[in-house]
Protein backbone atom coordinates (compact mmCIF):
# COMPACT_ATOMS: atom_id res chain seq x y z
CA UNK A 1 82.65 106.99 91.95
CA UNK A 2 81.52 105.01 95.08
CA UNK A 3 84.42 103.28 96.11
CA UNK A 4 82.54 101.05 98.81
CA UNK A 5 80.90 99.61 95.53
CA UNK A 6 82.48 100.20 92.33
CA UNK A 7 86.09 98.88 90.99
CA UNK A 8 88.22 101.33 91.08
CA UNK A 9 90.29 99.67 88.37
CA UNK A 10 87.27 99.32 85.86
CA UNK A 11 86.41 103.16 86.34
CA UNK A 12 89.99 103.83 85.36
CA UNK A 13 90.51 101.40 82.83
CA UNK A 14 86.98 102.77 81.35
CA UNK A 15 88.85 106.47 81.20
CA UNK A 16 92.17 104.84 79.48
CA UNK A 17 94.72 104.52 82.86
CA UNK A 18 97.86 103.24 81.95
CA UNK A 19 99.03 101.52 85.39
CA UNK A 20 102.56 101.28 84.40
CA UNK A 21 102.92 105.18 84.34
CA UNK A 22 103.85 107.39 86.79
CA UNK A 23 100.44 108.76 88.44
CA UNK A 24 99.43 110.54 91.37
CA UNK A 25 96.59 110.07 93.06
CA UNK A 26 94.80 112.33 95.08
CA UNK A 27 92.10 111.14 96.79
CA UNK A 28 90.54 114.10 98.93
CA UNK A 29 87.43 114.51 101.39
CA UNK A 30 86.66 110.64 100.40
CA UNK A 31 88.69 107.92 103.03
CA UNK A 32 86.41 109.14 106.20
CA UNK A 33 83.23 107.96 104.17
CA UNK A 34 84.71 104.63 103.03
CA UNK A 35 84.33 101.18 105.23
CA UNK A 36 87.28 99.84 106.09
CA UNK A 37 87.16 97.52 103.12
CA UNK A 38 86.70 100.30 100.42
CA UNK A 39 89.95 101.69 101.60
CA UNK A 40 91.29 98.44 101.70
CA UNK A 41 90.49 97.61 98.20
CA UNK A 42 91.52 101.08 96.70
CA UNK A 43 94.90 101.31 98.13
CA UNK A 44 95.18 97.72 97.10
CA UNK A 45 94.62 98.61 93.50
CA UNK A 46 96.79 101.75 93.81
CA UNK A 47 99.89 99.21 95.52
CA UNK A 48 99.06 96.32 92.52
CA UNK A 49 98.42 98.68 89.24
CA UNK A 50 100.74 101.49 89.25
CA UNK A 51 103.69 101.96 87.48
CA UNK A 52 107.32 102.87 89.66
CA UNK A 53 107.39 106.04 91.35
CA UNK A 54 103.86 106.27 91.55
CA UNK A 55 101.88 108.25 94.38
CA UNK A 56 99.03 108.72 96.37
CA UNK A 57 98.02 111.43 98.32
CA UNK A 58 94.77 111.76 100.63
CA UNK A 59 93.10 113.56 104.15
CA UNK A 60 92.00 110.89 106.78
CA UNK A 61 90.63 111.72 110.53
CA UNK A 62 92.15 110.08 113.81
CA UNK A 63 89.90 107.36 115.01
CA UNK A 64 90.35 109.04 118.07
CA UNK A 65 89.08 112.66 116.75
CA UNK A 66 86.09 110.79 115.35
CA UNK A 67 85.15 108.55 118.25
CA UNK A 68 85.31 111.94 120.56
CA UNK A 69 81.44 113.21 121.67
CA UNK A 70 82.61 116.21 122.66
CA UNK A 71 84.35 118.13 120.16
CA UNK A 72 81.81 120.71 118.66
CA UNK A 73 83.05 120.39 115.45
CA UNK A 74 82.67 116.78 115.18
CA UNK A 75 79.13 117.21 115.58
CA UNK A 76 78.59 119.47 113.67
CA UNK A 77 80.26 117.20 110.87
CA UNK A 78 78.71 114.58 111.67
CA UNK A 79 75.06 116.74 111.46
CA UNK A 80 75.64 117.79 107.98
CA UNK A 81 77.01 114.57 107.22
CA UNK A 82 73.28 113.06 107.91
CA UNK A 83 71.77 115.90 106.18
CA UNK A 84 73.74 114.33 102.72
CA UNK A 85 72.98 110.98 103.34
CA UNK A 86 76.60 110.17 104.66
CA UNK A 87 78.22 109.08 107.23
CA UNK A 88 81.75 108.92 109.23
CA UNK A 89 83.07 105.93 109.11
CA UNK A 90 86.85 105.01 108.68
CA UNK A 91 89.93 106.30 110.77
CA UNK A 92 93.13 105.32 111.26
CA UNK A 93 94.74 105.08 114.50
CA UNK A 94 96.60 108.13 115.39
CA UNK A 95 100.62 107.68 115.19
CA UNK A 96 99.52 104.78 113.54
CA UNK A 97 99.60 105.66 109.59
CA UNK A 98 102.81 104.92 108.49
CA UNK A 99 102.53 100.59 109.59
CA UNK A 100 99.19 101.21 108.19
CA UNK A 101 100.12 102.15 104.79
CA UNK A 102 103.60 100.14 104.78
CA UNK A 103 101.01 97.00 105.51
CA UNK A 104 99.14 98.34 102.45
CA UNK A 105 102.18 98.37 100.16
CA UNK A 106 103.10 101.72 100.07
CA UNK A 107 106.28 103.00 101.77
CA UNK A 108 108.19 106.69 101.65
CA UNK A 109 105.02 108.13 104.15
CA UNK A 110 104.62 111.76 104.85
CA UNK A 111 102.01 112.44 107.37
CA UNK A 112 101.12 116.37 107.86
CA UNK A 113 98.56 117.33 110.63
CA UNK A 114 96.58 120.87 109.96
CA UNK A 115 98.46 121.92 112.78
CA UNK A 116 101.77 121.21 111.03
CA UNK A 117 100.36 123.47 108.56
CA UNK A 118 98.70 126.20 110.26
CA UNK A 119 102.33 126.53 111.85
CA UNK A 120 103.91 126.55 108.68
CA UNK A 121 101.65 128.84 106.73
CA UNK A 122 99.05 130.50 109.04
CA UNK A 123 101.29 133.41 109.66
CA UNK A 124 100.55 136.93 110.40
CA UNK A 125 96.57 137.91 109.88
CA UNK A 126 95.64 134.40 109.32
CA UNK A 127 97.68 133.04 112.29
CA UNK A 128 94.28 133.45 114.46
CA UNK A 129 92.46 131.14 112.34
CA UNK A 130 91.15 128.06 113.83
CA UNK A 131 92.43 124.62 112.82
CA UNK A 132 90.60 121.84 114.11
CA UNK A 133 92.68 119.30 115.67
CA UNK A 134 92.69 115.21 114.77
CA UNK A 135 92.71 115.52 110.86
CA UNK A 136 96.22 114.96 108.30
CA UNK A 137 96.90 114.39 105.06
CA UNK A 138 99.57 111.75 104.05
CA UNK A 139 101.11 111.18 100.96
CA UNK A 140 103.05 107.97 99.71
CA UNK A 141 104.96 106.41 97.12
CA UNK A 142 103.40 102.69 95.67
CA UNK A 143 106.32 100.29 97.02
CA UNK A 144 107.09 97.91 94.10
CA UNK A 145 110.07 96.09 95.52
CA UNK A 146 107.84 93.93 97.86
CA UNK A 147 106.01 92.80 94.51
CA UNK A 148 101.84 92.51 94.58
CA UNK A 149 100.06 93.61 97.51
CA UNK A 150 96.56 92.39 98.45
CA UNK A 151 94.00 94.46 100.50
CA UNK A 152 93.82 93.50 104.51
CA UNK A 153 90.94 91.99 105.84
């Protein structure tokens, strides 16, 4: 799905979601595509129709990392990016995540960097493998106690 132009809620309504389950959502390799306002509207729908204890995981890049000429892998995203038809766009502030998402209505926020896991399970032959720096993955729990959430502008 295109979730810069498509409802996220229709799609899953279309498939038979039942937002007051339990679900986890992971939402991989897609935020650092989206336009602010695609993220906006899909963690709205995530805070608004999902049922108590519900989750979302998902990757995002460091504004920083993205903004940053000079790392070689960056351009080199950003070339094959082009060659698809896509393009970088979203990041989120780094250190900044966890006001992002509470703002978002989601709460309980884990934020792992690749380094966090290259230390954790990079060990012995792999522990020379390079990890590039300025990329995470979060994951959160939908905050119902604060009630409905709308997307930020």
């Amino acid at each position: 799905m295109d979730f810069n132009t498509q409802d996220l809620g229709e799609r899953l309504q279309s498939g038979g979601y039942n937002e007051q389950g339990k679900t986890l959502i992971i939402w991989q390799g897609v935020t650092y595509f989206l336009t602010s306002q695609g993220v906006d509207s899909t963690l709205a729908f995530i805070a608004n129709h999902s049922g108590p204890g519900s989750a979302v995981i998902f990757d995002y890049f460091y504004n920083e990392t993205l903004r940053d000429t000079t790392l070689s892998y960056v351009k080199a995203m950003r070339r094959a990016a082009q060659m698809t038809g896509e393009e970088y766009m979203f990041g989120i502030d780094q250190g900044q995540i966890e006001p992002f998402l509470t703002r978002r209505g989601v709460s309980d926020v884990h934020n792992v960097t690749l380094e966090d896991l290259k230390r954790r399970y990079f060990t012995g032959p792999n522990a020379g493998c390079v990890i590039p720096p300025g990329i995470a993955i979060v994951s959160a729990r939908v905050n119902k106690a604060n009630g409905p959430q709308s997307a930020l502008p």
